[in-house]
Protein backbone atom coordinates (compact mmCIF):
# COMPACT_ATOMS: atom_id res chain seq x y z
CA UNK A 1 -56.81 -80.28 32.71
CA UNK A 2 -58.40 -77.75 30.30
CA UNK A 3 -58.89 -75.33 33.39
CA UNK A 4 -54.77 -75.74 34.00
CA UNK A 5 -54.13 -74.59 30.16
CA UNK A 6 -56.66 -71.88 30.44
CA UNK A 7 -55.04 -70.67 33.58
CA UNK A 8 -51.32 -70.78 32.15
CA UNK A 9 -52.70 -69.32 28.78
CA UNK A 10 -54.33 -66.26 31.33
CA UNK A 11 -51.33 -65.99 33.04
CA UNK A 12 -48.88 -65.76 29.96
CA UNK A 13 -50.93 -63.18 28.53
CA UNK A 14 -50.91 -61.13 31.47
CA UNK A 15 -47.13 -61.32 31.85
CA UNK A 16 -46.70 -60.48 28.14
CA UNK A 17 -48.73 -57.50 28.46
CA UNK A 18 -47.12 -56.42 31.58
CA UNK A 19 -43.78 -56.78 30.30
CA UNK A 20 -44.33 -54.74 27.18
CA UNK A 21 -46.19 -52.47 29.30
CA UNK A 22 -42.65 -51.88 31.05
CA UNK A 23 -40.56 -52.15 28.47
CA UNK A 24 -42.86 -49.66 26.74
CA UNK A 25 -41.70 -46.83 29.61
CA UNK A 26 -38.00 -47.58 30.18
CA UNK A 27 -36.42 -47.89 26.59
CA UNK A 28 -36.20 -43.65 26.32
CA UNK A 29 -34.55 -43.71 29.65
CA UNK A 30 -32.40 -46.92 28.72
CA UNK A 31 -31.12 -45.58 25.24
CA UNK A 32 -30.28 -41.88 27.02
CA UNK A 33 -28.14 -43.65 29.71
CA UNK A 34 -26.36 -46.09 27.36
CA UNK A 35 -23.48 -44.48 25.44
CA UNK A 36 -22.78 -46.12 22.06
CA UNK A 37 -19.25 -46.27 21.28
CA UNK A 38 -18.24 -42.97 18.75
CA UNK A 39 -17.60 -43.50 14.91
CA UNK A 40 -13.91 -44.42 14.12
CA UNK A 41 -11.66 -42.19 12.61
CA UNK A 42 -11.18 -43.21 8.71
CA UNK A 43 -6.96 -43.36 8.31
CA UNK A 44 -5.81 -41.98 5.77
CA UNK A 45 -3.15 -43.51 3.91
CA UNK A 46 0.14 -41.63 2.36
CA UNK A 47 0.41 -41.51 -1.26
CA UNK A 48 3.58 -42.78 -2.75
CA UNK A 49 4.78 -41.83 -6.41
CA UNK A 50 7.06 -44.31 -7.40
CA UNK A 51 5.82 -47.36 -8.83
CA UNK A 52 6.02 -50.88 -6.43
CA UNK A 53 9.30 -53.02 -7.29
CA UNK A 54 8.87 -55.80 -9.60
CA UNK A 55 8.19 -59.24 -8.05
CA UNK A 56 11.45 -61.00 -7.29
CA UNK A 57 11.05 -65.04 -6.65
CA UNK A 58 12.50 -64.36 -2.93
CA UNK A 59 13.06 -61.10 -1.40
CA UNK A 60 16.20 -60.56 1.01
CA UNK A 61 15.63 -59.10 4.70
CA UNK A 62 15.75 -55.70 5.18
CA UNK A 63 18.94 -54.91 6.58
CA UNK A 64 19.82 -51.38 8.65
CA UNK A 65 20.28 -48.25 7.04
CA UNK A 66 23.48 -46.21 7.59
CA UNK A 67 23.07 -43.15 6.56
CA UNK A 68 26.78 -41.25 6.26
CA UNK A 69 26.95 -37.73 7.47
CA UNK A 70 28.00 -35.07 4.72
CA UNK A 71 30.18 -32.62 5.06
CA UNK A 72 28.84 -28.91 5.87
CA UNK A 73 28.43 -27.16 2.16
CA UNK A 74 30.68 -23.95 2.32
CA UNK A 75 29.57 -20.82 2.80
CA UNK A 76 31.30 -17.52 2.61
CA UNK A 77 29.25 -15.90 5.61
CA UNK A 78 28.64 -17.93 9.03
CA UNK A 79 24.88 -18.93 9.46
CA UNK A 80 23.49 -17.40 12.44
CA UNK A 81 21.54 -20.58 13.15
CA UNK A 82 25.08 -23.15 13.51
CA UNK A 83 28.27 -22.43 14.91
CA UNK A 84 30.88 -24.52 14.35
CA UNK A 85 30.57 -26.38 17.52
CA UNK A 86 26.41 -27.02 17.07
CA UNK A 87 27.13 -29.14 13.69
CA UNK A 88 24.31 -30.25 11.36
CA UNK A 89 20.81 -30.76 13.50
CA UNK A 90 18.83 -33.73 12.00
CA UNK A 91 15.73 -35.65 13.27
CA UNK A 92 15.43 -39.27 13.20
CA UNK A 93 12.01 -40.71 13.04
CA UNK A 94 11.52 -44.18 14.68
CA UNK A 95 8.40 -46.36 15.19
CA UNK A 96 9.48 -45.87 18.94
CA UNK A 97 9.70 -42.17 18.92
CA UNK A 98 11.62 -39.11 17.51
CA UNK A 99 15.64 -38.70 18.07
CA UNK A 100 17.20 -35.31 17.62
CA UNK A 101 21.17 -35.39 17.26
CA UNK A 102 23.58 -32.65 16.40
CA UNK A 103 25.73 -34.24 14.05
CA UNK A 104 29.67 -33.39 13.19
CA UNK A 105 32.00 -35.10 10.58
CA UNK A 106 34.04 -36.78 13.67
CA UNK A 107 31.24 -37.15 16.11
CA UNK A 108 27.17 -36.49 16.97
CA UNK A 109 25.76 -35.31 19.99
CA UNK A 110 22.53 -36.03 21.44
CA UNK A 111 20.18 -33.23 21.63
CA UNK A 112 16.92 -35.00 22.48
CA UNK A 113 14.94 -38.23 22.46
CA UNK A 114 11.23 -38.13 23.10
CA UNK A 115 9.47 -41.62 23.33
CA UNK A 116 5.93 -42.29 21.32
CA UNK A 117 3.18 -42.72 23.83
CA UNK A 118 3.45 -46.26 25.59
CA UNK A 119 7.46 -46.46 25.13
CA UNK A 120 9.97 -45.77 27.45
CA UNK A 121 13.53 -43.94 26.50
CA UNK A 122 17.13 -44.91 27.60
CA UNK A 123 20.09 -43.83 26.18
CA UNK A 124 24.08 -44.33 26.24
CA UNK A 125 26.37 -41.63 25.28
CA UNK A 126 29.29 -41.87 27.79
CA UNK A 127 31.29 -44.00 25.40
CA UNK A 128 34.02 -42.68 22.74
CA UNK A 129 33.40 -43.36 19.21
CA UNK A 130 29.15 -43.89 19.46
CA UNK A 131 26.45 -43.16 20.98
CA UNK A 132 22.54 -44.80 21.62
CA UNK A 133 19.05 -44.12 21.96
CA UNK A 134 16.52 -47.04 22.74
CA UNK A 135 12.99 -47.28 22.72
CA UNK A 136 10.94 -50.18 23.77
CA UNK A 137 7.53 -51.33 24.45
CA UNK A 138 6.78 -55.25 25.19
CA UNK A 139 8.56 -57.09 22.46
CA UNK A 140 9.10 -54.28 19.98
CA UNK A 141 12.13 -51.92 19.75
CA UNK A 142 13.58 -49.23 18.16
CA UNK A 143 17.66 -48.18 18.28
CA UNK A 144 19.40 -45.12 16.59
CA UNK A 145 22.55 -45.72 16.82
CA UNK A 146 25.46 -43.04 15.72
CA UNK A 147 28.84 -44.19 15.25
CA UNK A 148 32.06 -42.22 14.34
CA UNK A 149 34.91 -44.72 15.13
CA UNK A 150 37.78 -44.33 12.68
CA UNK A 151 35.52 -43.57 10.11
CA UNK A 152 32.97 -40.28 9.31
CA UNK A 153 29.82 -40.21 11.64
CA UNK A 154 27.08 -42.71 10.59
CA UNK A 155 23.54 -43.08 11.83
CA UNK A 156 21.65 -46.49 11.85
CA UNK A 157 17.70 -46.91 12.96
CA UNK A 158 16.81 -50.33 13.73
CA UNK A 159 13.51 -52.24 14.42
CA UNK A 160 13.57 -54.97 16.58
């Protein structure tokens, strides 16, 4: 029985050694091939200036913004950059992606929609009296919707 331990004791040892012995000569080659994952990118968060609301006992939902379109400001020259057909060129920012429209006191026109990476576009702007640009991705959406229906031209952005 004590040759049997002696043996296994022999042959552990020997496999230890030879082991390390390998291990020894691959690990440069192992580390050079693996590629670690790179450093993340720290985010850096905007600053706001105004001071948080004070705490209410129950907050409402947040319901869409419409956002009424002003009338041009006069001017005594024409601006070479408008006409009077181009109206007032504004940019709506969306989680979904970036909507241009061109946007008169009885109507808006849609000058572009680009989607954020991952979301897909579709608009409608065949109808009289509004028009609408979708974004979506899985379950989340985004809708700017322009509207000038008996009424001056309003812009909405909703988050679905």
């Amino acid at each position: 029985m004590k040759r049997a331990v002696a043996y296994v004791g022999v042959w552990l040892a020997a496999t230890t050694a030879a082991v390390t012995l390998s291990w020894l000569g691959v690990r440069d080659i192992i580390r050079g091939a693996v590629f670690e994952p790179p450093d993340a990118i720290p985010v850096v968060q905007p600053v706001t200036t105004a001071p948080p609301p004070p705490p209410t006992e129950s907050r409402p939902e947040p319901t869409p913004t419409t956002v009424d379109a002003p009338p041009p400001p006069p001017t005594s020259t024409p601006s070479p950059s408008r006409t009077a057909d181009s109206g007032d060129v504004r940019t709506y920012d969306a989680k979904g992606g970036k909507v241009v429209l061109s946007v008169h006191a009885d109507g808006a026109k849609l000058v572009s929609a680009t989607p954020r990476p991952g979301y897909t576009v579709q608009t409608w702007d065949q109808a009289v009296g509004w028009l609408r640009v979708e974004f979506t991705a899985g379950q989340h959406g985004s809708s700017v919707i322009a509207t000038w229906h008996d009424h001056p031209t309003s812009v909405q952005t909703i988050e679905y």
